[in-house]
C-alpha atoms as a PDB file:
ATOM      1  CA  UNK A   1     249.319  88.422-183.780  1.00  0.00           C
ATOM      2  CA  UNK A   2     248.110  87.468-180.386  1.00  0.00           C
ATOM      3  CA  UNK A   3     246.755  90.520-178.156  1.00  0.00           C
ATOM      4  CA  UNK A   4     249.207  90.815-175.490  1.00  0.00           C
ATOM      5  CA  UNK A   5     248.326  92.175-171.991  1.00  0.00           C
ATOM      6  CA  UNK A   6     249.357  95.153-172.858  1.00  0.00           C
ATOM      7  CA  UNK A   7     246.493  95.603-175.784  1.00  0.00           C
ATOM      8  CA  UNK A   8     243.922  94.407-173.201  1.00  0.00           C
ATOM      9  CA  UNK A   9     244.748  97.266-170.873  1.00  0.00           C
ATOM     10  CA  UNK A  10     244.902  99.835-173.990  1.00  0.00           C
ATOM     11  CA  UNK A  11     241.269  98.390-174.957  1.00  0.00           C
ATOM     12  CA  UNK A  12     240.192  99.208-171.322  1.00  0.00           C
ATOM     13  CA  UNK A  13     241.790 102.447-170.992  1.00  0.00           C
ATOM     14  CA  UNK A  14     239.892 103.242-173.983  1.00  0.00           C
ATOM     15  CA  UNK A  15     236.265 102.723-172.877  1.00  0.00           C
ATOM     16  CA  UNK A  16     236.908 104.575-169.472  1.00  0.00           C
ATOM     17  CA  UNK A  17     239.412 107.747-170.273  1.00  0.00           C
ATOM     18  CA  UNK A  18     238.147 110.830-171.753  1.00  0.00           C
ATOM     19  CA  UNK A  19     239.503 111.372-175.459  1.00  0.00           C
ATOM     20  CA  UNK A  20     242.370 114.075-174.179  1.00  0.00           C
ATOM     21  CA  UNK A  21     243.295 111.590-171.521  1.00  0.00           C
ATOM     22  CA  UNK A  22     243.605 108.819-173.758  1.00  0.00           C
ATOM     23  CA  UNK A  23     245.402 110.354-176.503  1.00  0.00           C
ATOM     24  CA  UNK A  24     248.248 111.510-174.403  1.00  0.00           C
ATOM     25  CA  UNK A  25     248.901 108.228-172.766  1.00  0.00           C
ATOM     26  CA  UNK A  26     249.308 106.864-175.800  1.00  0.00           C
ATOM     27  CA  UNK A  27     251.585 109.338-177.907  1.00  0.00           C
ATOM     28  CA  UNK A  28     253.569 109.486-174.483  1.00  0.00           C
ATOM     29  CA  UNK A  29     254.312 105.793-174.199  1.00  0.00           C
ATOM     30  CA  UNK A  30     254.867 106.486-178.567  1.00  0.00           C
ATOM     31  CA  UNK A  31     257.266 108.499-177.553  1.00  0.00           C
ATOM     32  CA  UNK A  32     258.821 106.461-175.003  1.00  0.00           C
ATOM     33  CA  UNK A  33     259.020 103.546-177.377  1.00  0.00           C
ATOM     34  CA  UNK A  34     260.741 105.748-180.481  1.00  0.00           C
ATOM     35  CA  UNK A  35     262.475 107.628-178.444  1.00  0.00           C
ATOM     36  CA  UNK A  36     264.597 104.705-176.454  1.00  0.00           C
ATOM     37  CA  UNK A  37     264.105 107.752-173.642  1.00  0.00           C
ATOM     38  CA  UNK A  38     264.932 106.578-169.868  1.00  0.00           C
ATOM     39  CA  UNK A  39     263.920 110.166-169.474  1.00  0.00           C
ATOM     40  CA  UNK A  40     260.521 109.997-170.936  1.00  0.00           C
ATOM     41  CA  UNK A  41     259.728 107.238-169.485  1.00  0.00           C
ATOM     42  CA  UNK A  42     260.314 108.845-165.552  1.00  0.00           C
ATOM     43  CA  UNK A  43     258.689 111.815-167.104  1.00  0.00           C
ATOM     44  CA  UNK A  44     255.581 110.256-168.227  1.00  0.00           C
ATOM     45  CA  UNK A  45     255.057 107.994-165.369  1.00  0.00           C
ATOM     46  CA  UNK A  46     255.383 111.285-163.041  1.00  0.00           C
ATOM     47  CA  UNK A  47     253.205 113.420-165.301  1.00  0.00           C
ATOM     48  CA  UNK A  48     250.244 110.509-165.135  1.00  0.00           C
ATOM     49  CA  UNK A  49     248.913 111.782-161.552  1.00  0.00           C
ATOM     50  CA  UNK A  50     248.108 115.199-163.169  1.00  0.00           C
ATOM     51  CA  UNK A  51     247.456 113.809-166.863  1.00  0.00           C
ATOM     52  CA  UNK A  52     244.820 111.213-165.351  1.00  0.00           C
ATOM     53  CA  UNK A  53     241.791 111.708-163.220  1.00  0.00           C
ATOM     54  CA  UNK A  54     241.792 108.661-161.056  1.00  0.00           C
ATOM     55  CA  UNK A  55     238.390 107.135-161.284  1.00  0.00           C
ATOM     56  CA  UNK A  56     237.232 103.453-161.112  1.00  0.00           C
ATOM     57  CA  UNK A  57     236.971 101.453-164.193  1.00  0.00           C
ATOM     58  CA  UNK A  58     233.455 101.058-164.988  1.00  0.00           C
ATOM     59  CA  UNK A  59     233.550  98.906-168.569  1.00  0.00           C
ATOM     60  CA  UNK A  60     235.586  96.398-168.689  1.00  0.00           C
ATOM     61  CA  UNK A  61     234.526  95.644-172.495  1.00  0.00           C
ATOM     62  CA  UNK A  62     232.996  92.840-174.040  1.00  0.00           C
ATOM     63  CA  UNK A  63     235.915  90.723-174.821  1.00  0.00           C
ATOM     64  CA  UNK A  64     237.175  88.161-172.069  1.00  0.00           C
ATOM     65  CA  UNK A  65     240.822  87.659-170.985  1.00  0.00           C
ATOM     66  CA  UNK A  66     242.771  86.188-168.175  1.00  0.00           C
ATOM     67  CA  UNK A  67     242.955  88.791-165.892  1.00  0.00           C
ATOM     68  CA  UNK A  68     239.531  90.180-166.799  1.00  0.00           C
ATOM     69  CA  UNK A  69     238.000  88.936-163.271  1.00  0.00           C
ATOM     70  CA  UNK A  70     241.035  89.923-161.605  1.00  0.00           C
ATOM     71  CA  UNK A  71     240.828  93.715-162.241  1.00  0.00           C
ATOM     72  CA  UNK A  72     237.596  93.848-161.357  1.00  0.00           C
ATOM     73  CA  UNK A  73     238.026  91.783-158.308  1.00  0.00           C
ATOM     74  CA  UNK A  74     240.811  94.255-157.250  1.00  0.00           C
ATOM     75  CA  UNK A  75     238.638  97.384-157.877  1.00  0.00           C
ATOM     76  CA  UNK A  76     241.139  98.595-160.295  1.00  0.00           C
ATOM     77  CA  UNK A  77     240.911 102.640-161.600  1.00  0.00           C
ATOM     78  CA  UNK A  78     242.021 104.379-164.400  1.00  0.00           C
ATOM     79  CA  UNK A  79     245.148 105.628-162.265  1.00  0.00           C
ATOM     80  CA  UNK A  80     246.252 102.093-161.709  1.00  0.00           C
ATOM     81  CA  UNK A  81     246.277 100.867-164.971  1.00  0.00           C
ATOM     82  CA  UNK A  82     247.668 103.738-167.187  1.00  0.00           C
ATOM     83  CA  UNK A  83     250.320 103.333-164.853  1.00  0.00           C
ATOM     84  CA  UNK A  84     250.948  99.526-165.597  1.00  0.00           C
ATOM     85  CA  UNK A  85     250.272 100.321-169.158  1.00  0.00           C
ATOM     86  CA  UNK A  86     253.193 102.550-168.927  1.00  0.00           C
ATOM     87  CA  UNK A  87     255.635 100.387-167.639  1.00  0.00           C
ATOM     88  CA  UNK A  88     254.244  97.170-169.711  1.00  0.00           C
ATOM     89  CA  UNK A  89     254.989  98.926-173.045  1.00  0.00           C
ATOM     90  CA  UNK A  90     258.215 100.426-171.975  1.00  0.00           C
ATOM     91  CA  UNK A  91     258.693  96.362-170.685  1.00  0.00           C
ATOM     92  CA  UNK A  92     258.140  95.925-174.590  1.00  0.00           C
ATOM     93  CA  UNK A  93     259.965  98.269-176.294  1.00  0.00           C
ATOM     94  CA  UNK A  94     263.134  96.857-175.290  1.00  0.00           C
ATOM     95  CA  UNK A  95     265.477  95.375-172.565  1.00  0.00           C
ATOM     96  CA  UNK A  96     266.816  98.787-171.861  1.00  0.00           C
ATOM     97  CA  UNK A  97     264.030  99.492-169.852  1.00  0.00           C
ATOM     98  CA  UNK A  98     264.262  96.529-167.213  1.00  0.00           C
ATOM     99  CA  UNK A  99     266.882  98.129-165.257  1.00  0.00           C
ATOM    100  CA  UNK A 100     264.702 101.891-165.455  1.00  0.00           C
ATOM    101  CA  UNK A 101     261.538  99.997-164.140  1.00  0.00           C
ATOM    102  CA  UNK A 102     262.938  98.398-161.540  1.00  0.00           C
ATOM    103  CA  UNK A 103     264.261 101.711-160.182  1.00  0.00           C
ATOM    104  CA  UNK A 104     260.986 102.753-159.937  1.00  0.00           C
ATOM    105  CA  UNK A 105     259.387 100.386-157.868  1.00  0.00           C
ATOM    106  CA  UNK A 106     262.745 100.665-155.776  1.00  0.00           C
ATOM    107  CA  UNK A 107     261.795 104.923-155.341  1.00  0.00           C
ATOM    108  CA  UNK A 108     257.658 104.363-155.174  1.00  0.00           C
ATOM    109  CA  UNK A 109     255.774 105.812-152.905  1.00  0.00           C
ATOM    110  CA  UNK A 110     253.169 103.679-151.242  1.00  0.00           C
ATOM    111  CA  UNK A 111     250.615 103.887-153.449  1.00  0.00           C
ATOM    112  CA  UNK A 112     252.643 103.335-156.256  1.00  0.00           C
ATOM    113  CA  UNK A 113     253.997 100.091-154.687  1.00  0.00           C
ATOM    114  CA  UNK A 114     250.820  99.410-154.035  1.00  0.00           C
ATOM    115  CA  UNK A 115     249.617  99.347-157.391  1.00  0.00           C
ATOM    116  CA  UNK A 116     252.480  97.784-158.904  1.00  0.00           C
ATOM    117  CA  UNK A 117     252.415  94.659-156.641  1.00  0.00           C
ATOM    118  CA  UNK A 118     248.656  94.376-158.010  1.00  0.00           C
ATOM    119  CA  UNK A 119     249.157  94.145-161.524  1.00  0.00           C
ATOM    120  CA  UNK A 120     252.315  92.574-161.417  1.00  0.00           C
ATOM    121  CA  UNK A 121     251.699  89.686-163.579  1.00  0.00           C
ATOM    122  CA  UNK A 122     250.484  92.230-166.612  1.00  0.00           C
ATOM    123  CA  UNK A 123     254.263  93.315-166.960  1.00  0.00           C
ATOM    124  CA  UNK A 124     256.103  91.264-169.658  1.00  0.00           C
ATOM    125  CA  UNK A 125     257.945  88.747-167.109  1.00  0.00           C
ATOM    126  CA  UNK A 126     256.655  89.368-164.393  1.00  0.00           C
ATOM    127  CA  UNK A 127     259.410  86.895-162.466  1.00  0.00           C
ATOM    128  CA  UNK A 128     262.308  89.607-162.863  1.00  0.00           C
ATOM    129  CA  UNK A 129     259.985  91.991-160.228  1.00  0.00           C
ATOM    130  CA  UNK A 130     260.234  89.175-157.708  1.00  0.00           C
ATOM    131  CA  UNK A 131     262.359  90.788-155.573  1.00  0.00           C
ATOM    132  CA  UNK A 132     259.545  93.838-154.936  1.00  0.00           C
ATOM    133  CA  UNK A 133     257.379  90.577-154.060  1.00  0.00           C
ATOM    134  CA  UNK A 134     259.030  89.057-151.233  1.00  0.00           C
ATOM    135  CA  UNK A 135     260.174  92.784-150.351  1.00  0.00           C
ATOM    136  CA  UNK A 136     256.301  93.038-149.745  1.00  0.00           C
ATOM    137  CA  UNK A 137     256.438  90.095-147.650  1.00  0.00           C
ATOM    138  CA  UNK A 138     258.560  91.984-144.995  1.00  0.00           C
ATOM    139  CA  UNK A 139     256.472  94.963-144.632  1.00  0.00           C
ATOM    140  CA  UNK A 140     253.769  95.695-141.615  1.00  0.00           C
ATOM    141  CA  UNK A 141     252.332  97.888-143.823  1.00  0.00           C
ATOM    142  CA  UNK A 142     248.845  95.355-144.382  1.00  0.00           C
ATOM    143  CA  UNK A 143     247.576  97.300-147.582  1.00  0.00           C
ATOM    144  CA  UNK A 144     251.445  96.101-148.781  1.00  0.00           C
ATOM    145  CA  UNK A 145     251.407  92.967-148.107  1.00  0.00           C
ATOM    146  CA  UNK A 146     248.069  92.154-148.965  1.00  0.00           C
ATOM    147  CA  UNK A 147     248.452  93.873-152.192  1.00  0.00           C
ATOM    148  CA  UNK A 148     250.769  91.333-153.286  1.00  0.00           C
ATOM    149  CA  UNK A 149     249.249  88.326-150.983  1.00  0.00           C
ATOM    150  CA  UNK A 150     245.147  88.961-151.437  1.00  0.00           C
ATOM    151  CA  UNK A 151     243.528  87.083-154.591  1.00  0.00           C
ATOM    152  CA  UNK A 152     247.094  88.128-156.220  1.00  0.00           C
ATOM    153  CA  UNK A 153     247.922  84.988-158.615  1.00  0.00           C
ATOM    154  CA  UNK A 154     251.499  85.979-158.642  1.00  0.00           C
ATOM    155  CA  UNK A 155     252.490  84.666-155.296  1.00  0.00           C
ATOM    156  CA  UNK A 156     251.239  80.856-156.538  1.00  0.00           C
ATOM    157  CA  UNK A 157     252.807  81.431-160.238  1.00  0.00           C
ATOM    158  CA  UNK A 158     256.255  82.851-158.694  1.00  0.00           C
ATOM    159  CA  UNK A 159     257.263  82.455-155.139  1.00  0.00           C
ATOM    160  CA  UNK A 160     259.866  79.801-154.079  1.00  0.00           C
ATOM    161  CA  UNK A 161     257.581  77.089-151.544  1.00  0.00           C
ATOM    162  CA  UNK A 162     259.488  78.863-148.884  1.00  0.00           C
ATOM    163  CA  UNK A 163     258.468  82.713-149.715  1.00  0.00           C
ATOM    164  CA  UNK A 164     254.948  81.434-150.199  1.00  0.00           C
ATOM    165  CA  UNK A 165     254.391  79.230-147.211  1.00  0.00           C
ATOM    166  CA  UNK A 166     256.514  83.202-145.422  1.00  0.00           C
ATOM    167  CA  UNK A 167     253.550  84.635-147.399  1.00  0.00           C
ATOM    168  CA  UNK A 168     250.876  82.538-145.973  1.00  0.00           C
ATOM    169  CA  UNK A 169     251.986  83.103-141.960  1.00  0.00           C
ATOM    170  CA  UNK A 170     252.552  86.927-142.210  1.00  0.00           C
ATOM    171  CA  UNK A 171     248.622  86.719-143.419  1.00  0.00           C
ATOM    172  CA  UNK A 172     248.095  84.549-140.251  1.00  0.00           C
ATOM    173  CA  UNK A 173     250.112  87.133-137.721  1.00  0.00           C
ATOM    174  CA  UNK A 174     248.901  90.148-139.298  1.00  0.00           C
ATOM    175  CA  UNK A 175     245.322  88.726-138.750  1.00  0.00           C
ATOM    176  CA  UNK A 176     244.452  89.298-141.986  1.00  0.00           C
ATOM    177  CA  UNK A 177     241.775  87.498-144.397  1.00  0.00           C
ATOM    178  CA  UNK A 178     243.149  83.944-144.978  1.00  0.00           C
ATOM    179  CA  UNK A 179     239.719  83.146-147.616  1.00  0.00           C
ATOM    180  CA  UNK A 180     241.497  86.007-149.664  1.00  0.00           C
ATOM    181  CA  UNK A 181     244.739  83.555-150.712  1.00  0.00           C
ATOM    182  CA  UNK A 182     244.394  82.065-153.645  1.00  0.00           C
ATOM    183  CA  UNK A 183     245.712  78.468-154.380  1.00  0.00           C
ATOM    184  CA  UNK A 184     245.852  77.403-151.115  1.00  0.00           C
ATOM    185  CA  UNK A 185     245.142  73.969-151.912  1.00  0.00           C
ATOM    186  CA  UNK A 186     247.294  74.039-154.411  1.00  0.00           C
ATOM    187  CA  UNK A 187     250.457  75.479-152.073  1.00  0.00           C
ATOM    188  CA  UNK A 188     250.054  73.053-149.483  1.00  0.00           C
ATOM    189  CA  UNK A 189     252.952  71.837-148.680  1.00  0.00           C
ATOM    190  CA  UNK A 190     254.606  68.829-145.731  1.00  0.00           C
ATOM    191  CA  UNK A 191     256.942  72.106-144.235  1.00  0.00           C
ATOM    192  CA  UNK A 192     253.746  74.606-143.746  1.00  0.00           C
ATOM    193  CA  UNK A 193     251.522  71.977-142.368  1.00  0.00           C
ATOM    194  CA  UNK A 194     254.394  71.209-139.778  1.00  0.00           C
ATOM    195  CA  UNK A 195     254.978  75.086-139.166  1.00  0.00           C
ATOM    196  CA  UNK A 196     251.084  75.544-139.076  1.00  0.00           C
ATOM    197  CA  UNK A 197     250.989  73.135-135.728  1.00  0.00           C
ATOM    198  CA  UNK A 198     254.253  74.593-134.194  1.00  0.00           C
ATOM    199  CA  UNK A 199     252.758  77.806-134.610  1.00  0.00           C
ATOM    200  CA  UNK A 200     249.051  76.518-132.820  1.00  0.00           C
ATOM    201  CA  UNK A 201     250.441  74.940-130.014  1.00  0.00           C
ATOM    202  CA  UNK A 202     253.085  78.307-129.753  1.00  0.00           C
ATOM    203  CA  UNK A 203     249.432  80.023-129.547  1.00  0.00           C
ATOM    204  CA  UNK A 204     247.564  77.722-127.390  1.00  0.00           C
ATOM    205  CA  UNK A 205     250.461  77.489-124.454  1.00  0.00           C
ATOM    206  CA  UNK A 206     249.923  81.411-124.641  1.00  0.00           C
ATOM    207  CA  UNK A 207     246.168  80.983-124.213  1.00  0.00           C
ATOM    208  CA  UNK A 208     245.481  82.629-127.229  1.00  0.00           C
ATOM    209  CA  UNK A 209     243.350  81.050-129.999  1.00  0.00           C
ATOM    210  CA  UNK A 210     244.100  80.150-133.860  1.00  0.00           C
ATOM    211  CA  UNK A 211     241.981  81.405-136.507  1.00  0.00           C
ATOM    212  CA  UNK A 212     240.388  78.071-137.596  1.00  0.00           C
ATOM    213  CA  UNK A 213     241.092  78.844-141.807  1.00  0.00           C
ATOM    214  CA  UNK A 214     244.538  78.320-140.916  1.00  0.00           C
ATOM    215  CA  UNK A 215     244.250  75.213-140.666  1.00  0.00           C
ATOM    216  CA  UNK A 216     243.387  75.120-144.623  1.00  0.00           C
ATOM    217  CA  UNK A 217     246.350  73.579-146.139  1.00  0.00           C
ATOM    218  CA  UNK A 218     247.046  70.692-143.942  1.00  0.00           C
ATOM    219  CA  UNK A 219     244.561  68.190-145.167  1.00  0.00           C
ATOM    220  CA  UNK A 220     247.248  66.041-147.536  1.00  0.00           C
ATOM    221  CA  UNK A 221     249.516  65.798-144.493  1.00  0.00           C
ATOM    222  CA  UNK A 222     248.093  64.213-141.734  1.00  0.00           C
ATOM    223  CA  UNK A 223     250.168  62.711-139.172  1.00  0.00           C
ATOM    224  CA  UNK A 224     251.882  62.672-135.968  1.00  0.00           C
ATOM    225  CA  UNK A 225     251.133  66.172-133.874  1.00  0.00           C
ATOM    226  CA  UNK A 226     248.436  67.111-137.107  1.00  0.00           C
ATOM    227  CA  UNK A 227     245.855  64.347-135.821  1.00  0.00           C
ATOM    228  CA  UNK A 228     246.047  65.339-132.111  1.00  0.00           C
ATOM    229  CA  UNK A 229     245.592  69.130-133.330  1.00  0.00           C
ATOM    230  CA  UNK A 230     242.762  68.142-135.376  1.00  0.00           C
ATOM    231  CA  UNK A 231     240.615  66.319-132.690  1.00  0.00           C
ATOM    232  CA  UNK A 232     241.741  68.536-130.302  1.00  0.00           C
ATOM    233  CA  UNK A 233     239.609  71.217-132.724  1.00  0.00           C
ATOM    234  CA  UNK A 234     236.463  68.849-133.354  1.00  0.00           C
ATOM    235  CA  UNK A 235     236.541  68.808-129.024  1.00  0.00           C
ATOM    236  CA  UNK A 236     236.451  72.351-129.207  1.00  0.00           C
ATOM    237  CA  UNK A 237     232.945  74.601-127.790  1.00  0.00           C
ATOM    238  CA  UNK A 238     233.584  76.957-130.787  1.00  0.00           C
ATOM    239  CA  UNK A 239     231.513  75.448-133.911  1.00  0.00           C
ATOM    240  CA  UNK A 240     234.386  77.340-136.389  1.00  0.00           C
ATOM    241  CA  UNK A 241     237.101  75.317-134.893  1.00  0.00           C
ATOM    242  CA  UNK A 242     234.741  72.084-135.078  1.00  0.00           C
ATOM    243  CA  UNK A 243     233.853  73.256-138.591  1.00  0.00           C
ATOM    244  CA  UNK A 244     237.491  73.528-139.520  1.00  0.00           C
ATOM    245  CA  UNK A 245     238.117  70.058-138.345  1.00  0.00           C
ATOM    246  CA  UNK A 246     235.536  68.459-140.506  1.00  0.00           C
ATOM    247  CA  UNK A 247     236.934  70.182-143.688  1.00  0.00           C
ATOM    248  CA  UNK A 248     240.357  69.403-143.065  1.00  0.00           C
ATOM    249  CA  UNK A 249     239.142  65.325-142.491  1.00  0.00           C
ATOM    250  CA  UNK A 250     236.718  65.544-145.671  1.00  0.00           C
ATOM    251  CA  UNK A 251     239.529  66.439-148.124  1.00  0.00           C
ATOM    252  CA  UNK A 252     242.299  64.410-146.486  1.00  0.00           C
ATOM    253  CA  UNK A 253     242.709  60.630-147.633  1.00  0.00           C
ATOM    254  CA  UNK A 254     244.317  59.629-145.062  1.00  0.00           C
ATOM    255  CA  UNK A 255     242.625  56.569-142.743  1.00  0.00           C
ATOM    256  CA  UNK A 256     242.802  58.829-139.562  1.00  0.00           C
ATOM    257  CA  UNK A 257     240.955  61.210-141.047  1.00  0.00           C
ATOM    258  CA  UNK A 258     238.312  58.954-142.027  1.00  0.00           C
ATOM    259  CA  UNK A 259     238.376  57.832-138.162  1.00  0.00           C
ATOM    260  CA  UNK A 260     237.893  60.779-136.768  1.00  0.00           C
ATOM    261  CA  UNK A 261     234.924  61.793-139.033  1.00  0.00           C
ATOM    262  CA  UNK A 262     233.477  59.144-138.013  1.00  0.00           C
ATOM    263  CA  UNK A 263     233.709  59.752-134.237  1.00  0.00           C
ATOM    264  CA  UNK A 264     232.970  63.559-134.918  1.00  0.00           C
ATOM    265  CA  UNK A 265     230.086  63.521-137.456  1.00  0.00           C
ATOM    266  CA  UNK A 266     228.128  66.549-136.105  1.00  0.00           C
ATOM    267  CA  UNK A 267     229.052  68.721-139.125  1.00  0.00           C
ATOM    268  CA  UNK A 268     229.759  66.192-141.425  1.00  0.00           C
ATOM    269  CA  UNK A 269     226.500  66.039-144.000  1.00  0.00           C
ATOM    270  CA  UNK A 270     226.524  69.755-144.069  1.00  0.00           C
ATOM    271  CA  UNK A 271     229.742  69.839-145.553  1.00  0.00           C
ATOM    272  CA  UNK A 272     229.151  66.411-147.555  1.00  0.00           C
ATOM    273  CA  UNK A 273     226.216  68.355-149.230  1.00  0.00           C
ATOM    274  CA  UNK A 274     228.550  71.684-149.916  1.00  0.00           C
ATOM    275  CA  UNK A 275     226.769  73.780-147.225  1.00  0.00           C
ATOM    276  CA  UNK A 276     229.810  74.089-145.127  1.00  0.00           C
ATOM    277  CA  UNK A 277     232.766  75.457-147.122  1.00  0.00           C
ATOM    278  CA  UNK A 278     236.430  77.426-146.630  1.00  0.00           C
ATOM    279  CA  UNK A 279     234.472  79.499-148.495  1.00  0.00           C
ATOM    280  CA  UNK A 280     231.876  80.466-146.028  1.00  0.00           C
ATOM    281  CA  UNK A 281     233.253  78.959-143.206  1.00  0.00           C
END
């Protein structure tokens, strides 16, 4: 049988818990599995603060596995994951204990939330947590949001085009770390590239300036008001906004693209060669 994401966290839990700590997680979530218990479940997953010492995981183990990069990425601790190795095999053990997790995450403190938005895709479908996801996306509380929005593959996997292009502004207005959004490319979509420019020239009338990553996802949909905003960026004095412009021109296909790299080459072979990037821009 296939190791499930469950077994992956086990193995992990294994190399980093002490012997004591390790053996009660797993006769608890026993227990919880035999047991059918809605009871032991709350009990256990309140007990794990005390039962736990919350240190981050050093070994990750040997063996590779989706989400391998992903936890360590995201810093993850001991804490963190015997808590989403709780719920995961409760997940498992039967349908009865949908409706018990999701109450949960409904009564968790923000830490707990915090956490749970993380590892999200670990649970056994993930998709019926989706409304604790775009909960997240109507919070002000950053380490909230970006718990569910930063390097977090769920939002791609899961959100409606809608939540994720909600997703992707919120990170805009709450100034946060646009390079940290995965899939961008992928996302991209007509209706953000046309909210992206409303939202610029919203901005610029106010005198106020516009991150240049957010222009990121409008490269496929070049047109009308999007060309103007473009040049208007490679005319900019800051050499980020000028920057921006190029990479939004290099990986467009359109012909006025093409155009207005070549009217506004100054970055152009730097980014040709890879030295300019959304990466390091």
């Amino acid at each position: 049988m296939a190791k499930t994401s469950k077994d992956y966290l086990s193995d992990i839990l294994q190399l980093n818990l002490n012997n004591s700590e390790f053996q009660w997680l797993i006769d608890a979530v026993a227990q919880i599995s035999e047991a059918k218990s809605k009871k032991d479940l709350y009990m256990t997953y309140s007990l794990c603060t005390s039962k736990i010492q919350n240190t981050p995981i050093a070994d990750f183990g040997t063996q590779d596995f989706a989400w391998k990069t992903y936890l360590e990425t995201q810093k993850a601790s001991t804490l963190e994951i015997s808590r989403v190795f709780i719920l995961s095999s409760a997940l498992e053990a039967g349908d009865e204990f949908l409706k018990p997790v999701q109450q949960l995450i409904q009564v968790a403190d923000k830490t707990e939330l915090e956490t749970f938005l993380k590892y999200l895709v670990f649970l056994p479908e993930p998709k019926n947590f989706n409304f604790a996801a775009v909960e997240a996306l109507r919070t002000n509380i950053a380490t909230v949001f970006n718990a569910i929005s930063q390097y977090n593959p769920y939002s791609a996997q899961y959100f409606t085009t809608a939540e994720w292009n909600q997703m992707y502004l919120k990170a805009a207005f709450m100034q946060q770390d646009l390079k940290k959004i995965p899939e961008i490319e992928k996302m991209a979509n007509k209706d953000l590239a046309r909210i992206i420019s409303d939202y610029a020239h919203e901005r610029w009338a106010a005198s106020r300036d516009v991150e240049p990553m957010f222009w990121r996802p409008v490269s496929n949909f070049l047109e009308g008001n999007l060309i103007d905003d473009i040049e208007r960026l490679f005319k900019s004095d800051t050499e980020r906004e000028q920057k921006a412009a190029t990479l939004v021109c290099f990986h467009s296909n359109s012909d006025e693209a093409k155009k207005l790299l070549k009217t506004y080459d100054t970055h152009l072979q730097k980014v040709e060669k890879g030295n300019i990037t959304w990466k390091n821009l």
